[in-house]
Every structure is written in structure tokens, then in C-alpha cells.
Protein backbone atom coordinates (compact mmCIF):
# COMPACT_ATOMS: atom_id res chain seq x y z
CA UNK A 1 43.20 -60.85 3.37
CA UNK A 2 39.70 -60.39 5.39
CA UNK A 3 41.52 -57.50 7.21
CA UNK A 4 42.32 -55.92 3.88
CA UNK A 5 38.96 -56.70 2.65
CA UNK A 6 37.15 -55.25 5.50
CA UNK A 7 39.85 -52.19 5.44
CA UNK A 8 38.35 -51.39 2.09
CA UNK A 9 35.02 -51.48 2.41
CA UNK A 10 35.14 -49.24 5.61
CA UNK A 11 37.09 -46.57 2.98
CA UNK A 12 34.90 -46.95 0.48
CA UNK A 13 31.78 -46.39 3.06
CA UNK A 14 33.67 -43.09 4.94
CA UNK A 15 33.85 -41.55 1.14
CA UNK A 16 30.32 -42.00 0.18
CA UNK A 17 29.28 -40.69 3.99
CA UNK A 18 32.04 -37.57 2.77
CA UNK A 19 30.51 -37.11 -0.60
CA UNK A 20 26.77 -36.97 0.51
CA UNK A 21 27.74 -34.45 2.99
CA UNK A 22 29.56 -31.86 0.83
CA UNK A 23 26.81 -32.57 -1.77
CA UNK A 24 24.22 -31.34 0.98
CA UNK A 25 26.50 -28.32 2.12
CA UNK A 26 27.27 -26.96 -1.44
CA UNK A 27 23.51 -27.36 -2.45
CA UNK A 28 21.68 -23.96 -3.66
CA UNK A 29 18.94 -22.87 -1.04
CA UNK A 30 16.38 -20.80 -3.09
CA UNK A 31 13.87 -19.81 -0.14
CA UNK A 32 11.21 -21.41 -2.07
CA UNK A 33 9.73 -23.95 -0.14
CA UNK A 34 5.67 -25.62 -0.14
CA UNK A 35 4.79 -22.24 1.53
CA UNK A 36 6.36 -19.70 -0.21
CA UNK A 37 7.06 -18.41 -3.73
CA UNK A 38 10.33 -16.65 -3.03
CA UNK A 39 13.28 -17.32 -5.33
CA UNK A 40 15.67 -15.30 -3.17
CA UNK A 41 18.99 -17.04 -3.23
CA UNK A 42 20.38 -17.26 0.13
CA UNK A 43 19.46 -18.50 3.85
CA UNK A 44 20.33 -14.54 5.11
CA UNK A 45 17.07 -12.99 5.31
CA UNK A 46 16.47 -10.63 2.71
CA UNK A 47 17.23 -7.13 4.34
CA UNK A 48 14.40 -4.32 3.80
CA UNK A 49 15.09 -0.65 4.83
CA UNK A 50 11.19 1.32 5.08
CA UNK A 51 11.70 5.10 5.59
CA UNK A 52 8.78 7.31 5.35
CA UNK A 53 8.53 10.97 5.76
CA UNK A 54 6.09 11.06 8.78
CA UNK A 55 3.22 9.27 10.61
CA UNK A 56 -0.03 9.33 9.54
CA UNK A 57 -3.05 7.21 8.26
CA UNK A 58 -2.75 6.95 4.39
CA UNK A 59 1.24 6.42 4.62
CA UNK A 60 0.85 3.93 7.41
CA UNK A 61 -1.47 2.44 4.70
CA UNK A 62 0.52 2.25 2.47
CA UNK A 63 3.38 0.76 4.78
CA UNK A 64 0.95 -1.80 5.34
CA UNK A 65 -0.06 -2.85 2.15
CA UNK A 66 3.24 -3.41 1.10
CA UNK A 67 4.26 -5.66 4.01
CA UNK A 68 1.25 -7.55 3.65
CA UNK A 69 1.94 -8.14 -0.50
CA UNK A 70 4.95 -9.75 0.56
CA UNK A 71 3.43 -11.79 2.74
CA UNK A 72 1.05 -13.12 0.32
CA UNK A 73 4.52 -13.72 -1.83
CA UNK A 74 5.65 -16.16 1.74
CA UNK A 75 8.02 -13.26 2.06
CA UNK A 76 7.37 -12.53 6.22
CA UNK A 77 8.95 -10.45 8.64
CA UNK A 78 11.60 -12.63 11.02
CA UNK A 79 11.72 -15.34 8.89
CA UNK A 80 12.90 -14.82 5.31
CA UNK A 81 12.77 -11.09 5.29
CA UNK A 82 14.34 -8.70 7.74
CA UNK A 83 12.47 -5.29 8.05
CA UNK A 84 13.97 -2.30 9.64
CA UNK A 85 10.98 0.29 9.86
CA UNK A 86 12.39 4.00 10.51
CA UNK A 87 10.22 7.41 10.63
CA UNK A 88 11.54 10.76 10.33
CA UNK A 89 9.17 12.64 11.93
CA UNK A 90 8.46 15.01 8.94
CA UNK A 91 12.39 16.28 9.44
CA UNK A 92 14.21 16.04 5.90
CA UNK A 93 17.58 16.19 7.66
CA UNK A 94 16.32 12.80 9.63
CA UNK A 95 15.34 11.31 6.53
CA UNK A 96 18.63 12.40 4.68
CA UNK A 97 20.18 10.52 7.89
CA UNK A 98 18.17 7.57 7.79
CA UNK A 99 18.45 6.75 3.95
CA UNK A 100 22.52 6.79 5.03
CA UNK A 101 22.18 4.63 7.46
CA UNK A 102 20.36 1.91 5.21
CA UNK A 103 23.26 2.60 2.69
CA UNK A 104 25.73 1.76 5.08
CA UNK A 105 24.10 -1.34 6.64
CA UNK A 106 24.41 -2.66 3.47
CA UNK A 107 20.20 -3.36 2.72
CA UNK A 108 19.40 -5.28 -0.18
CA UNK A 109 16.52 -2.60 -0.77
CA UNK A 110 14.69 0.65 0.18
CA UNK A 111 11.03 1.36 0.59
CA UNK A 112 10.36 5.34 0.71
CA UNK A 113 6.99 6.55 1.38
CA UNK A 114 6.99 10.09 0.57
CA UNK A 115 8.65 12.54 -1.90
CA UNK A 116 11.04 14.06 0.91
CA UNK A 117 11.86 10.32 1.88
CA UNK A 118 12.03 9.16 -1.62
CA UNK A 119 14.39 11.61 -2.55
CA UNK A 120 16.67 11.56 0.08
CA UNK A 121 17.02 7.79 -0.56
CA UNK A 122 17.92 8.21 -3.65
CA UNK A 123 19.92 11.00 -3.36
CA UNK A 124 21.98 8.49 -0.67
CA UNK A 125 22.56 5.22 -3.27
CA UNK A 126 22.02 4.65 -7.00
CA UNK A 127 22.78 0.65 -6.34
CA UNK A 128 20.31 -0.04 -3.81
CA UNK A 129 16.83 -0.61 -5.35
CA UNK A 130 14.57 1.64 -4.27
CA UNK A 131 10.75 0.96 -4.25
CA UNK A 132 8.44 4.55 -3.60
CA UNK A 133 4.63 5.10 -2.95
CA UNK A 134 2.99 7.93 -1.95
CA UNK A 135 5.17 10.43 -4.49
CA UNK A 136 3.11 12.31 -6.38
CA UNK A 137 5.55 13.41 -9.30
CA UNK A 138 8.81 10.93 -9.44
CA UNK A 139 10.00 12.74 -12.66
CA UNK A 140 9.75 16.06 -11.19
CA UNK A 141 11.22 14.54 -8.36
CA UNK A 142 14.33 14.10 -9.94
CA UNK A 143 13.87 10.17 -9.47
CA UNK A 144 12.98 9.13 -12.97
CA UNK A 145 13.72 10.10 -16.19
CA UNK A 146 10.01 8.73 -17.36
CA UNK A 147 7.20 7.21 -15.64
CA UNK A 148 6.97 4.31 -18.72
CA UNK A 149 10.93 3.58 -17.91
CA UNK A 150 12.90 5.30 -14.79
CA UNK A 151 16.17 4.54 -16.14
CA UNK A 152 17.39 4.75 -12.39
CA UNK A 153 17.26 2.45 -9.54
CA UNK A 154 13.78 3.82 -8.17
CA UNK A 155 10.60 2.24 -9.36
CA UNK A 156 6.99 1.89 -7.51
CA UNK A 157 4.15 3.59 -7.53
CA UNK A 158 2.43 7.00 -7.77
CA UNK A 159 -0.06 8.44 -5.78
CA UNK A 160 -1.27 11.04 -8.10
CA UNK A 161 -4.92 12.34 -7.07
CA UNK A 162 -7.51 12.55 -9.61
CA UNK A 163 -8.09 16.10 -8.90
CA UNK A 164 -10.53 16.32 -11.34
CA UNK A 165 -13.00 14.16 -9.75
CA UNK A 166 -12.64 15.47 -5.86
CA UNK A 167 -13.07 19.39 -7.56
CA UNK A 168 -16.51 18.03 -8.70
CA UNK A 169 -17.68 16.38 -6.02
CA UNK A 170 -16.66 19.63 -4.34
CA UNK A 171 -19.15 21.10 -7.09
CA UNK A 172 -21.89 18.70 -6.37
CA UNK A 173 -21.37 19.05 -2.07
CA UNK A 174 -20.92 22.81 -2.26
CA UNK A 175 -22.90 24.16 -5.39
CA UNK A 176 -22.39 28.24 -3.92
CA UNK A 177 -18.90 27.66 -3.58
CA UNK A 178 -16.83 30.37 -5.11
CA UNK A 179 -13.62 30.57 -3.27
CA UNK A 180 -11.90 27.57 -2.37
CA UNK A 181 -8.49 27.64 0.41
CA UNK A 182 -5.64 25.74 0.05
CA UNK A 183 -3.16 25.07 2.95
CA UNK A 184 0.59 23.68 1.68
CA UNK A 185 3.88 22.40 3.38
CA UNK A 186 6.19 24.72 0.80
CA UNK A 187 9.17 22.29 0.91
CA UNK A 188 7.36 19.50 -0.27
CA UNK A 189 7.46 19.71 -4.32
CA UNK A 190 4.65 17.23 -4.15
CA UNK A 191 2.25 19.94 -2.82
CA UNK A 192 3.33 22.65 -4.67
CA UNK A 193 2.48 20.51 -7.98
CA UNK A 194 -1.23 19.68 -6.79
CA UNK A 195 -1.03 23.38 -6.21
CA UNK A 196 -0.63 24.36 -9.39
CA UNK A 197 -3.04 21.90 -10.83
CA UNK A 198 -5.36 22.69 -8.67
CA UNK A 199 -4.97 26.54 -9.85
CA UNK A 200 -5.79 25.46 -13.88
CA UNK A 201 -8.62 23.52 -12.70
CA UNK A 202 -10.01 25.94 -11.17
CA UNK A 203 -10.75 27.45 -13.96
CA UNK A 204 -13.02 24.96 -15.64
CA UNK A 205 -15.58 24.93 -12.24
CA UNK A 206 -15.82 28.35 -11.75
CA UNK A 207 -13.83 28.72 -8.46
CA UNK A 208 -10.94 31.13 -7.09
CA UNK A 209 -8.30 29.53 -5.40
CA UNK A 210 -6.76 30.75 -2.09
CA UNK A 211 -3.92 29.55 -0.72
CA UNK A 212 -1.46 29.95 1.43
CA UNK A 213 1.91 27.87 2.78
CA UNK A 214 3.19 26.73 5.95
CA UNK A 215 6.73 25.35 6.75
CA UNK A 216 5.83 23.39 10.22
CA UNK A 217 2.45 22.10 11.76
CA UNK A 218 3.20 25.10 14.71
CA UNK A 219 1.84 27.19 11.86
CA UNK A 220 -1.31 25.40 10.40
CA UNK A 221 -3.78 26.92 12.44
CA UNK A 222 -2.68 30.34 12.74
CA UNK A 223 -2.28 30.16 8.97
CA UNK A 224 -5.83 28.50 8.74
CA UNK A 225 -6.80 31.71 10.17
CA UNK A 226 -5.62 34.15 8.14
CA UNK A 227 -7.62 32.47 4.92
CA UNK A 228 -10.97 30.56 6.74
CA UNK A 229 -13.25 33.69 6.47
CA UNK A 230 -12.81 34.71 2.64
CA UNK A 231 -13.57 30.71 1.59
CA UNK A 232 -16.84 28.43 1.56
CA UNK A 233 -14.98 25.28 1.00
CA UNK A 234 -11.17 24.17 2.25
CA UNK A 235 -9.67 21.39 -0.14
CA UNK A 236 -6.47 19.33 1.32
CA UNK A 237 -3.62 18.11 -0.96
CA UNK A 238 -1.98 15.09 -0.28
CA UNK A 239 0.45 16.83 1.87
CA UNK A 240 2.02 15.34 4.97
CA UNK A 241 2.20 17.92 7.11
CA UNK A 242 -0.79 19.30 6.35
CA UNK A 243 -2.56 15.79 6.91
CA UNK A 244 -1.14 15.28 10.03
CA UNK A 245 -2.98 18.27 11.27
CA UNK A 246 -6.43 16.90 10.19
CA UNK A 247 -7.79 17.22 13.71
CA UNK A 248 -7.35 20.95 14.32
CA UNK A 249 -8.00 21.35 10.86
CA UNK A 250 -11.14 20.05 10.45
CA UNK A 251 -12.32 21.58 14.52
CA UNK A 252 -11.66 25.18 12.85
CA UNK A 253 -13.11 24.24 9.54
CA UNK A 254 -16.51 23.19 11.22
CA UNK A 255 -16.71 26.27 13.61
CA UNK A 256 -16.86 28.38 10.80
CA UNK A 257 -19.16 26.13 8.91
CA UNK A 258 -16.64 25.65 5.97
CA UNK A 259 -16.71 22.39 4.66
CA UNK A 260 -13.56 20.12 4.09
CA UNK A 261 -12.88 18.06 0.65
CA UNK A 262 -10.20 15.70 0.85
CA UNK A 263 -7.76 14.38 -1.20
CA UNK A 264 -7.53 10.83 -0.04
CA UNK A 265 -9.80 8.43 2.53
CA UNK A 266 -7.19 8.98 5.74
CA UNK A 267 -8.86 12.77 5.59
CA UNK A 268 -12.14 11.78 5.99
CA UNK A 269 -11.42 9.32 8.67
CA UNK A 270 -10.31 11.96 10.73
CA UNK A 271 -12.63 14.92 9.60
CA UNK A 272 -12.52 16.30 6.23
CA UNK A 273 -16.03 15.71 4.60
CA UNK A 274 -15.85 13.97 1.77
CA UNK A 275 -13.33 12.32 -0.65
CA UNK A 276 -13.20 10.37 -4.28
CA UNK A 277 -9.49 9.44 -3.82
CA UNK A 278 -7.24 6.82 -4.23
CA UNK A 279 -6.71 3.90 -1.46
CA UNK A 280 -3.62 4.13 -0.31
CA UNK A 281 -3.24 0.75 1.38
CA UNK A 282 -4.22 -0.87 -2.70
CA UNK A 283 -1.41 1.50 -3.36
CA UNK A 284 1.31 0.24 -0.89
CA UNK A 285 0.11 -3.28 -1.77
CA UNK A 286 0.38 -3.26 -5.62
CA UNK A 287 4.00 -1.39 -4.49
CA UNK A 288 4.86 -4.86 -2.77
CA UNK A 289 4.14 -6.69 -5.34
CA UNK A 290 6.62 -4.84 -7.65
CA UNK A 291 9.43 -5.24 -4.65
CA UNK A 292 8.74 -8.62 -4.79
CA UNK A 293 9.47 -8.97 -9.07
CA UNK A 294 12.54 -6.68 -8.00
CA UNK A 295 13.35 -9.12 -5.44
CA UNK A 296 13.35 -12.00 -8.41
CA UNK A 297 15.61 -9.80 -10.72
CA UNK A 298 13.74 -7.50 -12.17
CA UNK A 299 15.41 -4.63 -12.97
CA UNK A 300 14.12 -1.10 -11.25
CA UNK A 301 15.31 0.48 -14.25
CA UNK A 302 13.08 -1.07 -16.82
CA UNK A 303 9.79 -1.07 -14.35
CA UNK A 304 7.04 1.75 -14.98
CA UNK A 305 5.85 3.12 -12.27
CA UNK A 306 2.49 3.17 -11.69
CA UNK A 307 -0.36 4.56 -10.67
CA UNK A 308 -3.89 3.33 -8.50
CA UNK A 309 -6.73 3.78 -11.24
CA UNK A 310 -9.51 2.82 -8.96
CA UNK A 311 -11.27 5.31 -7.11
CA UNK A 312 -13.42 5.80 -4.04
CA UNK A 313 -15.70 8.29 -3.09
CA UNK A 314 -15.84 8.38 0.95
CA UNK A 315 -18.42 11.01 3.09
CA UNK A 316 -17.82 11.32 7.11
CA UNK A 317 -21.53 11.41 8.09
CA UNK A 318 -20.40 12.55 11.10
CA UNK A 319 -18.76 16.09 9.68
CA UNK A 320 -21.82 16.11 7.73
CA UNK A 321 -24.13 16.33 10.35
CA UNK A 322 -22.20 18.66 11.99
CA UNK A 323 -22.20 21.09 8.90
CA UNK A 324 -25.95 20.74 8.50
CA UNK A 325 -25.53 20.03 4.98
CA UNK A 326 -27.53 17.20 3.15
CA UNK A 327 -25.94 14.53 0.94
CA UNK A 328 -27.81 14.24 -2.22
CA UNK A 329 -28.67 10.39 -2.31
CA UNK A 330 -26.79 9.63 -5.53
CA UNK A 331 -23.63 10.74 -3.77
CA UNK A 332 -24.83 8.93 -0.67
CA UNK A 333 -25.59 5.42 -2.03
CA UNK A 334 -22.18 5.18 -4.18
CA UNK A 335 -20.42 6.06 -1.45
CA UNK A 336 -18.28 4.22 1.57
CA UNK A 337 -19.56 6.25 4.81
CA UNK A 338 -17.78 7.15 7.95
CA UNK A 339 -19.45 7.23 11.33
CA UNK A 340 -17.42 7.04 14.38
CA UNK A 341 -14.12 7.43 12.73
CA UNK A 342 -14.49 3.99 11.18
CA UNK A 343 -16.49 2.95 7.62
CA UNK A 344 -20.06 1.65 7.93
């Protein structure tokens, strides 16, 4: 009778032990813990495929801005988020290659920085969210039927440059100016848009544009060239190519005393004059923040993309100098300055 006794109170202490372990197995883990706010539904790291066009500061920005709003989110490289970081170089093919390559691995979503990257992403999935910055015109893109609702699987953020203010500043730097140059990649659609905006604006300052297009770096300063001695002022589109030749750019710009208005801070920093442009790290950040809704079920489809509306007007003091040209003060005390390379 004890034996029995015993016999069943051994079974009856094995099934609780069984049941509190397939209780603890079968439990939900949400990835929300004290330090996080992530409702992502699995222990497998959430899988992130970046592809941007090409290297340079304002994209790197913007790569960076968007890691770090997950982060604030407890979403962190290595630990609940995987992040598989891959440049093309500026080659469209590579990019067409890379987006593949993300489809195939099987990512749980896409961040393209860039038109050319953008669109070769989506050109590779229409399953895989996909999360842009740095495109100037999704719709004319061909990645959203409508800024206010994309009806696809792309949503994110513009980096549309308000035009308007950098051609008056250009006014206010260069008051004589009559013809102003424009340098363009012509396979990005991106550029060839500011292009033509740039073209009807001219029109309300007074100015001529001159422009002319390039299809590889190899060709930006012979190209420069051909234009630099019929303009007073150059004025750089938020082109890739054409900002990752800021250096040569801006050393034939300031031989020939012809100053250099930018279209976004990462010029100035490395030797356009002067900017009122859009941040682009601010940008890649409030795109990370948008991941991270996507990331919680919100629907790509159904997100507007948007745009930065804040603004800020940058001089390299340095360039400035160099030109011998004087900064009228209201300019000057508005405005973040560059010495060095680096803001002061």
C-alpha cells in the first residue's frame, strides 16, 4: 500500500515537472524585454538587407540614421537584428545583383538608399518590404503609385531638395550671377528631375542654366571643363556620382574663382560653398523609425512617404576664404559653419 502510495505521488510529480516544461517551450517570445520595445515575434534575429547605390557622406548619413533609430527602438545589430550592409559601387548591374541576393536569402526587409538601388530592389521582390531614403521622386520612380499611399511594398522617405531656397541663397552669395552650370549622372532619373526643376526656376531669379551630363566619374572633370568658363556659379544636384566627385570638383571650381552651391550639407563638408538643404542623417533616422512600425505590422502599402521639412543653411568658411567673397552677416549668423572639414 505505501509502495503504491509513494508510486503515485512520484507520477503525479514527473507530470507536473512535464507540464511546466512544455508550458515554457511552447511560450510566445515577443523580443520585448525591460530594454527594448520590439514586438518582433521570434528568437531569429530579424534579418535586414541595406543596399545603397554608392559611398559617400550624405548616404552614409542616412545609413546611419536609420541604424541608430532602431537602436533607440532596442532593435541592435548582433543581437535582435541581423544587418547585412552591401554597396554597389555606383554599378546598377551590382545593385540589380545585390537586391537578388537579399531576395533569395530570404530577408525579412530591404533598406535602399538611392533611386538606382531603390529600384532595383523593387524591381527584384514585391513581398519583401522595402524601406527607401535618399530617392528624390518614388512615383516617377515607378515605386509608388502616390506619395500619400504607395499601394506597393516600398515606403520611406524622400529626399526632395527645396530648390527654391538653395537658388536664393545662390542669389544672395552671388548677386552678378547670370549663368549658372549644372553637372548630371544621365542614368539617374533622380538628377534629371532636379534638372528640370532647376530649368523652371530659373526663370523666376533671372539666371540661364547650363548643363551638361556625364555617365561615369572618369568624365566629371573633363566635362567640368567644357562648361566652367561660360558660368559664375556651379550648383550640384543631389546626384551620386556627381557628389562623389566633390573634391576635384570643388579644386577646379575654386581655380577659376566660380563658386559652388550645394544641394545638401555632405557638399559643403567637402567643398561646395554653401548649402540650405536637408540633413540627411534626420532623414535616414525618421526612415528607421518607419522600418521599425513596418517591423510591428504596419503595412508598406498604406504608409506615406515622407519628406524632411527642416532645413539648414551650411557655409564652408574655408571655400569662402578661398573665393575672396564676403558672407553678408545675416547669412553668417543663421548659419552652421565649416572650417576644417568639420562644423564649428
Amino acid at each position: 500500500m505505501v509502495v503504491k502510495q509513494k508510486s503515485s505521488i512520484l507520477f503525479v510529480v514527473l507530470l507536473l515537472i512535464f507540464s511546466l516544461l512544455v508550458g515554457c517551450s511552447s511560450q510566445t517570445v515577443t523580443g520585448k524585454d525591460q530594454n527594448s520595445e520590439s514586438t518582433t515575434q521570434s528568437n531569429k534575429p530579424v534579418e535586414i538587407g541595406i543596399t545603397q547605390i554608392v559611398e559617400h557622406p550624405a548616404l552614409d548619413s542616412a545609413r546611419q540614421g536609420f541604424i541608430d533609430a532602431l537602436a533607440s527602438k532596442g532593435l541592435n545589430d548582433g543581437e535582435n537584428i541581423k544587418i547585412d550592409f552591401q554597396n554597389a559601387q555606383g554599378d546598377i548591374p551590382t545593385a540589380q545583383t545585390i537586391a537578388q541576393n537579399f531576395v533569395n536569402s530570404k530577408k525579412d526587409m530591404i533598406f535602399a538608399i538611392a533611386t538606382p538601388a531603390a529600384q532595383a530592389a523593387f524591381n527584384a521582390t514585391k513581398d519583401i518590404p522595402i524601406l527607401i531614403t535618399a530617392v528624390t521622386d518614388p512615383v516617377d520612380a515607378g515605386l509608388a503609385e502616390s506619395l500619400e499611399k504607395p499601394g506597393t511594398n516600398v515606403t520611406g522617405t524622400s529626399d526632395a531638395a527645396p530648390m527654391d531656397k538653395q537658388f536664393e541663397l545662390l542669389k544672395k552669395l552671388v548677386p552678378d550671377a547670370k549663368n549658372v552650370g549644372i553637372i548630371y549622372n544621365t542614368s539617374e532619373r533622380n538628377s534629371e528631375i532636379q534638372l528640370e526643376m532647376a530649368k523652371e526656376l530659373s526663370k523666376k531669379y533671372g539666371l540661364e542654366i547650363i548643363s551638361s551630363g556625364v555617365t561615369s566619374t572618369n568624365e566629371v572633370p573633363q566635362v567640368l571643363d567644357s562648361i566652367i568658363d561660360k558660368i559664375q556659379v556651379l550648383y550640384v544636384p543631389t546626384d551620386n556620382m556627381i557628389a562623389s566627385s566633390m573634391a576635384i570638383i570643388s579644386e577646379k571650381c575654386i581655380a577659376k574663382n566660380v563658386p559652388v552651391i550645394g544641394a545638401e550639407k555632405g557638399q559643403v563638408e567637402n567643398g561646395a560653398l554653401a548649402t540650405e538643404g536637408i540633413d540627411y542623417y534626420k532623414l535616414g533616422y525618421q526612415t528607421g523609425l518607419m522600418a521599425f512600425e513596418v517591423l510591428n505590422g504596419a503595412k508598406p502599402s498604406d504608409m506615406p512617404i515622407e519628406t524632411l521639412k527642416d532645413t539648414t543653411l551650411t557655409i564652408n568658411a574655408d571655400v569662402a576664404e578661398k573665393l575672396n567673397l564676403a558672407i553678408p552677416d545675416d547669412i553668417m549668423n543663421r548659419a552652421e559653419v565649416i572650417r576644417d572639414g568639420a562644423s564649428k
